[in-house]
Protein backbone atom coordinates (compact mmCIF):
# COMPACT_ATOMS: atom_id res chain seq x y z
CA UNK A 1 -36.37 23.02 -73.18
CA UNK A 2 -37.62 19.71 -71.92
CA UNK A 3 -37.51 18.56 -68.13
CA UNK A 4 -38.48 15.47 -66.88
CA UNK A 5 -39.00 14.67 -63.07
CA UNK A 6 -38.03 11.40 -61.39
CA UNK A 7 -39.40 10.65 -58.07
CA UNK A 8 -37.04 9.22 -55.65
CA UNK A 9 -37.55 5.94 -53.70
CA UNK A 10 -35.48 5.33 -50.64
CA UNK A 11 -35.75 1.45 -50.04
CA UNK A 12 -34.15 -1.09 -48.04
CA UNK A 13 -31.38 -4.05 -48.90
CA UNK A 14 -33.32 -7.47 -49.97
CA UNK A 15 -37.15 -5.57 -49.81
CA UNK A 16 -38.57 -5.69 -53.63
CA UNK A 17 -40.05 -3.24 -54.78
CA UNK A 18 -42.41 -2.46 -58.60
CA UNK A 19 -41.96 -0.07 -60.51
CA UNK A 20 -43.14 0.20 -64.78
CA UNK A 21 -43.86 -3.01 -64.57
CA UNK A 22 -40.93 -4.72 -62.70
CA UNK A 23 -40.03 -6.20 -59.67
CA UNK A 24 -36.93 -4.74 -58.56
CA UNK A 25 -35.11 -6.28 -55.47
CA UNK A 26 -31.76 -4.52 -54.39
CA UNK A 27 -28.87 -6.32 -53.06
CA UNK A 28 -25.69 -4.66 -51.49
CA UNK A 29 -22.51 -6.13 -52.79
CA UNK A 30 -19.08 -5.12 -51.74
CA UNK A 31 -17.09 -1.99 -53.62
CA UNK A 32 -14.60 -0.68 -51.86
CA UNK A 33 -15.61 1.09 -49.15
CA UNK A 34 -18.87 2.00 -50.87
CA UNK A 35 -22.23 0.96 -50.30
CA UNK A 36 -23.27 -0.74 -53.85
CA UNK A 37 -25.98 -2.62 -54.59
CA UNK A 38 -26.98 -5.11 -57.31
CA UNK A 39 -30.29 -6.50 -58.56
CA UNK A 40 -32.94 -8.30 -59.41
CA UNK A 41 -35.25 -6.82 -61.94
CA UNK A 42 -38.19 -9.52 -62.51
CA UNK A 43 -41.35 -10.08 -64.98
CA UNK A 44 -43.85 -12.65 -65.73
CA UNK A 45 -41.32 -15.46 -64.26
CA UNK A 46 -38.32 -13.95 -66.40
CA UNK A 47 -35.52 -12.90 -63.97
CA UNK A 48 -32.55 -10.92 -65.08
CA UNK A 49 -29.89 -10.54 -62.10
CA UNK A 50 -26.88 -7.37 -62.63
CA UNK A 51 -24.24 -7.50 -60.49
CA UNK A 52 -22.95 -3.33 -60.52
CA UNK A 53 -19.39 -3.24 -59.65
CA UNK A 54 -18.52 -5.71 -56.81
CA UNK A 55 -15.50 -7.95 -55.39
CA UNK A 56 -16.36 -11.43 -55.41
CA UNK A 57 -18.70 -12.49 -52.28
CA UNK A 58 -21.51 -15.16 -51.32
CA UNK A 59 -23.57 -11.96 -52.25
CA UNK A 60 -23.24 -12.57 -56.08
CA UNK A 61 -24.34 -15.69 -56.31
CA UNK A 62 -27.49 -15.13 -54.44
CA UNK A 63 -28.13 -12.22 -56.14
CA UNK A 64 -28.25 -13.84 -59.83
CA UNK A 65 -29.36 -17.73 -57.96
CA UNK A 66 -31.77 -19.23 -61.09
CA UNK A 67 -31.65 -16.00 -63.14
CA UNK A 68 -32.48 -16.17 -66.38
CA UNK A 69 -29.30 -13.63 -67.26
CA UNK A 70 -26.30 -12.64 -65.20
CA UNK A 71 -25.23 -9.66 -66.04
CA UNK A 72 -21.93 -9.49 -64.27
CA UNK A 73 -19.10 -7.03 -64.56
CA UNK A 74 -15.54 -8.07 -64.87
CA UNK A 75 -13.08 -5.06 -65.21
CA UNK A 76 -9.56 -6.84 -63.85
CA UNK A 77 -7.30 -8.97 -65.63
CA UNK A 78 -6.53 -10.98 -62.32
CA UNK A 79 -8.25 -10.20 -58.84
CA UNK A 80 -4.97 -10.22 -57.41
CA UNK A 81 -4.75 -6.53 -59.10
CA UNK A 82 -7.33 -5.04 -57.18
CA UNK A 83 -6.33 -3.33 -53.43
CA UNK A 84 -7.81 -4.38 -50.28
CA UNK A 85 -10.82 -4.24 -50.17
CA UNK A 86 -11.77 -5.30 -53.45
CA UNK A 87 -14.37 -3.83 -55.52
CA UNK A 88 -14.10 -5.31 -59.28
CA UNK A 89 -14.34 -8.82 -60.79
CA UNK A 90 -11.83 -10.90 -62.48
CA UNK A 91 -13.46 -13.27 -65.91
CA UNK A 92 -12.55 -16.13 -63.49
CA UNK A 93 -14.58 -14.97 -60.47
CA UNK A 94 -17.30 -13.64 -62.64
CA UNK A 95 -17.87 -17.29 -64.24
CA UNK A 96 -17.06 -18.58 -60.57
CA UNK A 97 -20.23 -16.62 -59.43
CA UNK A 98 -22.05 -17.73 -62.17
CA UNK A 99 -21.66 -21.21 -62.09
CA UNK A 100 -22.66 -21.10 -58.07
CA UNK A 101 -25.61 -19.25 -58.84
CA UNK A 102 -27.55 -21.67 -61.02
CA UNK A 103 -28.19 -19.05 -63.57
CA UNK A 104 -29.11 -19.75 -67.00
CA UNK A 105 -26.89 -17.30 -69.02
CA UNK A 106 -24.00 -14.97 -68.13
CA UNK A 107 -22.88 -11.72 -70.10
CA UNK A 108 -19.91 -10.14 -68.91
CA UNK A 109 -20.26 -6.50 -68.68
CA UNK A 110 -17.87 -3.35 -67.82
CA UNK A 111 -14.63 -5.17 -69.51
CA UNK A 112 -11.74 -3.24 -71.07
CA UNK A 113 -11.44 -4.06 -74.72
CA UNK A 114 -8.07 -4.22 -74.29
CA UNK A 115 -8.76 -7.75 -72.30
CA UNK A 116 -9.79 -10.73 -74.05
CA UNK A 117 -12.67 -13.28 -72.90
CA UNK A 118 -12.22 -17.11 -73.23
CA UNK A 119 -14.07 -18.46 -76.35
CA UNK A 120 -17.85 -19.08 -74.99
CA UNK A 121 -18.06 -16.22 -73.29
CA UNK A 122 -20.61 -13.45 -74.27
CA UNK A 123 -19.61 -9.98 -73.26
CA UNK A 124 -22.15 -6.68 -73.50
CA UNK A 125 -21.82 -4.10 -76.40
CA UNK A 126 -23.27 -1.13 -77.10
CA UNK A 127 -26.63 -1.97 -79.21
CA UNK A 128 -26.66 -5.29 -77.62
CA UNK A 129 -30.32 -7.01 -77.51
CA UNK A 130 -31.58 -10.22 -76.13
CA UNK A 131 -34.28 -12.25 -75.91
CA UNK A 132 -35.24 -13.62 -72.45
């Protein structure tokens, strides 16, 4: 049987850090009641920003501001479903976040099939690769 061993790195909101080659900066976004963070994983001036699950905020924005990809979820049909507080992403406040970011490229992520996107929109798959 094979085990491997991760090593565990406690660090704080909005301090990079590298690791394999990366620099990783975390950024807490709001889920519910719990603490969730998104990030920025960065390499030889190509910046990929990923949202996690989050309600909309300022937060989102900043995290993906001149990214190279947003990769943003966007789980609810409206944002009016969600309770109080909020923790998922409409399309519409997903592209909202987007567009106030300055990023380059958005792929929605964590979407029910079962909901369609506007035509335009490029939504994650399984097997899914891009060049950056």
């Amino acid at each position: 049987m094979f085990y491997q061993t991760y090593g565990l790195l406690e660090t704080t909101c909005g301090t990079p850090f590298r690791t394999a080659g990366f620099d990783v900066t975390p950024l807490r976004v709001p889920h519910y009641t719990v603490e969730t963070y998104g990030f920025r994983v960065s390499n030889a001036g190509t910046t990929l920003a990923y949202s996690g699950d989050s309600a909309p905020s300022d937060q989102l924005a900043e995290l993906a501001r001149d990214a190279d990809l947003f990769l943003c979820e966007a789980t609810l049909e409206r944002g009016d479903l969600d309770g109080d507080p909020r923790g998922h992403l409409s399309v519409e406040e997903a592209v909202e976040a987007f567009e106030a970011s300055g990023a380059r490229r958005l792929l929605i992520t964590h979407r029910p099939a079962e909901l369609p996107l506007d035509e335009g929109l490029e939504q994650a798959r399984d097997g899914l690769e891009l060049d950056l």
